[in-house]
Protein backbone atom coordinates (compact mmCIF):
# COMPACT_ATOMS: atom_id res chain seq x y z
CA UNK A 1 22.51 44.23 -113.49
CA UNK A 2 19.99 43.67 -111.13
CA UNK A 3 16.94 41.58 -111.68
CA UNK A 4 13.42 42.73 -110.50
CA UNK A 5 11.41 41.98 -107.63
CA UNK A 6 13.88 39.24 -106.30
CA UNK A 7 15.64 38.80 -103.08
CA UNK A 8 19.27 39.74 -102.74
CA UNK A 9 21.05 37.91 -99.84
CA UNK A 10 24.29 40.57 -99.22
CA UNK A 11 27.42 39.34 -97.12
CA UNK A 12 28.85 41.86 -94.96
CA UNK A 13 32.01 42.43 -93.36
CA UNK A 14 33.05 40.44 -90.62
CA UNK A 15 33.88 43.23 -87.94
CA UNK A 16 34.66 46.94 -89.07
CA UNK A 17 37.51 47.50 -91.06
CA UNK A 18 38.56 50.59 -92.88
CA UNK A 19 38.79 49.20 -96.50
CA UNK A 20 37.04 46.95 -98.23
CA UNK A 21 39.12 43.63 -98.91
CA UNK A 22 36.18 41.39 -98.52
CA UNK A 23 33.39 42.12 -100.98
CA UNK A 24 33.81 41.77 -104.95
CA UNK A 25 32.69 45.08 -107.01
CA UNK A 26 29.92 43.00 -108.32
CA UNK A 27 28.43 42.64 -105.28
CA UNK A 28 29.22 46.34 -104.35
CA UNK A 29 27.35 47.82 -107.38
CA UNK A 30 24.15 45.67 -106.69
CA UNK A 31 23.90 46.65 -103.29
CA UNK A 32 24.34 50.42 -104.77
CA UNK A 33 21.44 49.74 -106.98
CA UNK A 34 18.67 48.29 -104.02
CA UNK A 35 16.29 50.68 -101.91
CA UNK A 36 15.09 48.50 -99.50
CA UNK A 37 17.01 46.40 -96.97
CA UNK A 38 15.57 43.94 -94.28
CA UNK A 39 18.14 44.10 -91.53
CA UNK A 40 18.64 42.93 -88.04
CA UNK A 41 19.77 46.43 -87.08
CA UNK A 42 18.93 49.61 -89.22
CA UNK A 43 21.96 51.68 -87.51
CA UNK A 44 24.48 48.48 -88.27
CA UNK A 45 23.47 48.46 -92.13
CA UNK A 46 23.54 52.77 -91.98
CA UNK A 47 26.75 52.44 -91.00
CA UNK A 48 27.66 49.88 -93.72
CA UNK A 49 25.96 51.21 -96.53
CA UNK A 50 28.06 55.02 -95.92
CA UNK A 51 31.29 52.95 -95.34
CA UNK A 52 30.14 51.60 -99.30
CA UNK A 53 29.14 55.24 -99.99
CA UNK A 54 25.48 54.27 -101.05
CA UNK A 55 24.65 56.94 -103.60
CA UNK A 56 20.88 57.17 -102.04
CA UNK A 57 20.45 59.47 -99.05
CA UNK A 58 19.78 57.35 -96.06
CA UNK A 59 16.29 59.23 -95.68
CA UNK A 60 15.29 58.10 -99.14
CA UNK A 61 16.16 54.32 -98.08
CA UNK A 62 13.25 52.10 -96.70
CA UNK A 63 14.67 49.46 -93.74
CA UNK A 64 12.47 46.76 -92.24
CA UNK A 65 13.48 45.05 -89.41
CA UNK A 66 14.05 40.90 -88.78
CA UNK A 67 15.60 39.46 -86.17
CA UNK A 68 15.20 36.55 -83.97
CA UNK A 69 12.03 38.72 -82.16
CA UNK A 70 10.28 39.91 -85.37
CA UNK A 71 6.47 38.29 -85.25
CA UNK A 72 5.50 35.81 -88.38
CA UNK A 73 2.91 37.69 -89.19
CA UNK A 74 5.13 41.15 -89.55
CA UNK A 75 7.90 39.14 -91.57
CA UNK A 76 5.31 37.96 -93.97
CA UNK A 77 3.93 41.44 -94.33
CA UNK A 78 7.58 42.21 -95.96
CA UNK A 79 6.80 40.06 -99.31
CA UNK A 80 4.51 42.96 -100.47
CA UNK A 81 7.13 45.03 -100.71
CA UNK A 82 8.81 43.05 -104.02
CA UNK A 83 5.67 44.27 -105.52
CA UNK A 84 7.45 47.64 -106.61
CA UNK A 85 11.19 46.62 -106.04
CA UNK A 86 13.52 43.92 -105.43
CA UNK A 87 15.16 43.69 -102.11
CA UNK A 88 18.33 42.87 -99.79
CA UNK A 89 18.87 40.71 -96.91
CA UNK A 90 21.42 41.54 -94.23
CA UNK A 91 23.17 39.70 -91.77
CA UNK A 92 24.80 41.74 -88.81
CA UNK A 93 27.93 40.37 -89.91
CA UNK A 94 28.89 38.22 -92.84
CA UNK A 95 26.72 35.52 -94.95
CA UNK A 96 22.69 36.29 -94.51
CA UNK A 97 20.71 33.31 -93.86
CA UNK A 98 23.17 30.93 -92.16
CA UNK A 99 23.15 31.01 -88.16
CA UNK A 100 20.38 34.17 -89.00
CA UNK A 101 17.03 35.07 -88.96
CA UNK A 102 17.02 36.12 -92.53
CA UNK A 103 16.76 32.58 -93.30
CA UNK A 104 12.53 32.86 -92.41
CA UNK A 105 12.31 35.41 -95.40
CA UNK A 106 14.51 33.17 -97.55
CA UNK A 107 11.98 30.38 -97.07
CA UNK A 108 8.52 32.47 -97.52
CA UNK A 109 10.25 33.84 -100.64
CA UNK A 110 10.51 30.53 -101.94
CA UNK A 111 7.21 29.58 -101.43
CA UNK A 112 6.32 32.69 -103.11
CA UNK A 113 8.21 32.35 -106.05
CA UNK A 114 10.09 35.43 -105.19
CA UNK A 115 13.63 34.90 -107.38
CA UNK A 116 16.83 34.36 -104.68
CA UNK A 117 20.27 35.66 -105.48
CA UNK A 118 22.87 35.20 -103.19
CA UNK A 119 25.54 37.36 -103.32
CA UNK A 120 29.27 36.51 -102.97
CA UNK A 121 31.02 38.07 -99.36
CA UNK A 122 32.17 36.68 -96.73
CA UNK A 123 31.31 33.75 -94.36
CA UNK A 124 32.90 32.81 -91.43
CA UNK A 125 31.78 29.40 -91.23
CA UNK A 126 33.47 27.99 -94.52
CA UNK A 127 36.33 30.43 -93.77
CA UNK A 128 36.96 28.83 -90.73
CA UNK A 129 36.83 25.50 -92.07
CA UNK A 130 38.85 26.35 -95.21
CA UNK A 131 42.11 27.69 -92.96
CA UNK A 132 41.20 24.40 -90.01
CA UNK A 133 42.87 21.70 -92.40
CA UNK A 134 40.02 19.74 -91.09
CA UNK A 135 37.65 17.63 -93.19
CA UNK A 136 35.80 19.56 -95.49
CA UNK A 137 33.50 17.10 -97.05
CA UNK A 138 31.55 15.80 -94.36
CA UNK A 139 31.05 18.95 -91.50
CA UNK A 140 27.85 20.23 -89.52
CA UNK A 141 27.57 23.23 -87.84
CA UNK A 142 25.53 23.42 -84.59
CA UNK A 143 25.61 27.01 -83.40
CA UNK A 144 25.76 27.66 -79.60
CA UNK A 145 25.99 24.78 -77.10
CA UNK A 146 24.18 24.34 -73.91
CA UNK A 147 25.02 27.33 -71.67
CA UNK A 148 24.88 24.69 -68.39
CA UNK A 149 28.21 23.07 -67.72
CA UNK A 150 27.08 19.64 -66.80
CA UNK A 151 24.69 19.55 -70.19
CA UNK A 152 27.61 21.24 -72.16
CA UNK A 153 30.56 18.47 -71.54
CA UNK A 154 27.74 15.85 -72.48
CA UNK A 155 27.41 17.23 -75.55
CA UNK A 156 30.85 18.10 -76.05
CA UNK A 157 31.62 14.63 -75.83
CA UNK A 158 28.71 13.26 -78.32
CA UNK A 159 30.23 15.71 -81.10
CA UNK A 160 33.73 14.25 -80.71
CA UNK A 161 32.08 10.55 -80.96
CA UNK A 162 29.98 11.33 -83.84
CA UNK A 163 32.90 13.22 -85.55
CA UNK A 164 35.13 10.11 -85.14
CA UNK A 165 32.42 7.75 -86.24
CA UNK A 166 31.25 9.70 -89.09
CA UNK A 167 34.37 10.82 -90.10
CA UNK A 168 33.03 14.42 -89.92
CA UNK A 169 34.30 17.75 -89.10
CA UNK A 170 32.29 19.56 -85.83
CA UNK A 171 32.18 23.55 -86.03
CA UNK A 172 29.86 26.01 -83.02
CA UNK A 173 30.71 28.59 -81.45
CA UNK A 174 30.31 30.53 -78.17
CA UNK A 175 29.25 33.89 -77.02
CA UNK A 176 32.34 35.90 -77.44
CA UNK A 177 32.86 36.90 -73.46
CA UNK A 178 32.54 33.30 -72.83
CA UNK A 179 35.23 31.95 -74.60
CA UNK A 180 37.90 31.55 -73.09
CA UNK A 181 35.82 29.04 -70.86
CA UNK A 182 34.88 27.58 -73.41
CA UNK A 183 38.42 26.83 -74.89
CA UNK A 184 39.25 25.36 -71.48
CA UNK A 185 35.98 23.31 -71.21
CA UNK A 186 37.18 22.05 -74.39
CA UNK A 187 40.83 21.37 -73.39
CA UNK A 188 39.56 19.23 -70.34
CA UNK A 189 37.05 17.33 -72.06
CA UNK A 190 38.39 16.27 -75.38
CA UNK A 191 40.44 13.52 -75.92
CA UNK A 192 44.22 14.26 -76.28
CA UNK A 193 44.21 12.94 -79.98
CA UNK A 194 41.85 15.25 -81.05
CA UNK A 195 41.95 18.36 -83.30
CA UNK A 196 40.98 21.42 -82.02
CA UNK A 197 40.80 24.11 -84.37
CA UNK A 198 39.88 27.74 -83.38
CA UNK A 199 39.12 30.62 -85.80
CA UNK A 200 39.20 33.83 -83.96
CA UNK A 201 38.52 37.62 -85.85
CA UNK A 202 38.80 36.05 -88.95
CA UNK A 203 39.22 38.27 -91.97
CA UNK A 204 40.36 41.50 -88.84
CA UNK A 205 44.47 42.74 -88.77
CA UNK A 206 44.68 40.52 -85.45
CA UNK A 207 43.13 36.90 -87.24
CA UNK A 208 43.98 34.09 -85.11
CA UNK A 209 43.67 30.44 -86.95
CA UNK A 210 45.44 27.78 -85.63
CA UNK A 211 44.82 23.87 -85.66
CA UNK A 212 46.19 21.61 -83.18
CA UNK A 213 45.93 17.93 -81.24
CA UNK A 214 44.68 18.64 -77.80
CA UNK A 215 47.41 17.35 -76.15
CA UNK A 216 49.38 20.18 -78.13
CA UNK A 217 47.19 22.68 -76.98
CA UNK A 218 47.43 22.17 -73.20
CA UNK A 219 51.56 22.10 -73.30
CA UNK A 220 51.05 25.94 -75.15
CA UNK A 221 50.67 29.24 -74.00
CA UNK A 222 46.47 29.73 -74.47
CA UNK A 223 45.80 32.37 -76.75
CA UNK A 224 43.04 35.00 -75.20
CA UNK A 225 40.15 34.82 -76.52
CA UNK A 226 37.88 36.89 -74.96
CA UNK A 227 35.30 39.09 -76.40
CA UNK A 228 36.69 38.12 -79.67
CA UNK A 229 34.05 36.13 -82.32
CA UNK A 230 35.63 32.85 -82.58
CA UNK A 231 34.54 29.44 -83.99
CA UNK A 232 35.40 26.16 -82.74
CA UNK A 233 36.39 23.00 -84.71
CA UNK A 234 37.11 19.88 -83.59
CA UNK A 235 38.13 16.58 -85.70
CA UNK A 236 38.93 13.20 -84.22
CA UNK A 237 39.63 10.69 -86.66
């Protein structure tokens, strides 16, 4: 059952699909239970909570708004409302908190000794590294990379160094109508030994996981993917 006045982090699905295949009933039935939702986009988690059929009217539901533009001052405002209720976090897509804004409620929560509950759903970091084959003790994720070509193969090249010296797995991704140059940045740059895996749709009907060398990769036919969420992994041991 649901515990009062705490913060419920809620995964949601990855991309729309038409039934439900990643989000345990447990989780379900909480969400069913909460009021209140601080989203990054009230029309996103509308859409979401009908797909769920939340038994609450949307009218009678209170959203706040947090995303990476949201003032300090207006996010902090949001703790007084666990004085009647207890509340849920949403991502656009997937785990809240990680490669989010939520994460700046998460940590005033804390320091308010506002209770945290993380639900389970899905997240397409771990996913991606689950299916890569690739290291999964020792892995960082670093979100984008820098957008300017000259900076980007730099720092290309320092993750492939510091994943062969630590021994560690290197995940980021791209904006999705950038990726294909991405892909072939990567395929240019890398080192032919190296493991390049890339995670594309994951958890949609058209999923596309595949782990290979780079010298592998640039004797294959490329796979497109272009304005299609996909993570990058690389792993040179």
């Amino acid at each position: 059952m649901q515990r009062k006045n705490s913060l419920y982090l809620i995964p949601t699905p990855i991309g729309r699909q038409k039934e439900n295949r990643v989000l345990p009933e447990y989780t379900l039935r909480i969400i069913k239970s909460l009021k209140c939702f601080i989203v990054e986009k009230p029309q996103t988690t509308i859409r979401f909570l009908q797909w769920i059929n939340h038994p609450v009217p949307t009218h009678e539901i209170t959203f706040r708004v947090l995303n990476k533009k949201t003032p300090d001052h207006e996010v902090y405002s949001y703790l007084n409302l666990f004085k009647e209720q207890s509340l849920g976090l949403m991502s656009e897509a997937g785990a809240p908190g990680v490669a989010d804004p939520g994460s700046r409620l998460v940590s005033l929560a804390h320091e308010n000794g506002i209770s945290i509950i993380p639900l389970v759903g899905p997240s397409s970091i771990l996913m991606a590294l689950m299916a890569s084959g690739m290291n999964g003790q020792k892995f960082a994720f670093h979100g984008y990379l820098n957008i300017r070509e000259n900076q980007r193969k730099t720092e290309i090249h320092k993750l492939e160094q510091e994943s062969q010296r630590n021994n560690q797995t290197q995940i980021f991704m791209e904006t999705p109508h950038r990726n294909n140059m991405l892909f072939e940045l990567l395929l240019e740059t890398l080192g032919p030994s190296t493991k390049l895996c890339i995670a594309c749709n994951i958890t949609q009907p058209d999923e596309l996981i595949q782990t290979k060398r780079i010298e592998q990769w640039r004797s294959t036919t490329k796979p497109d993917l272009q304005k299609r969420p996909t993570l990058f992994l690389i792993y040179s041991a």
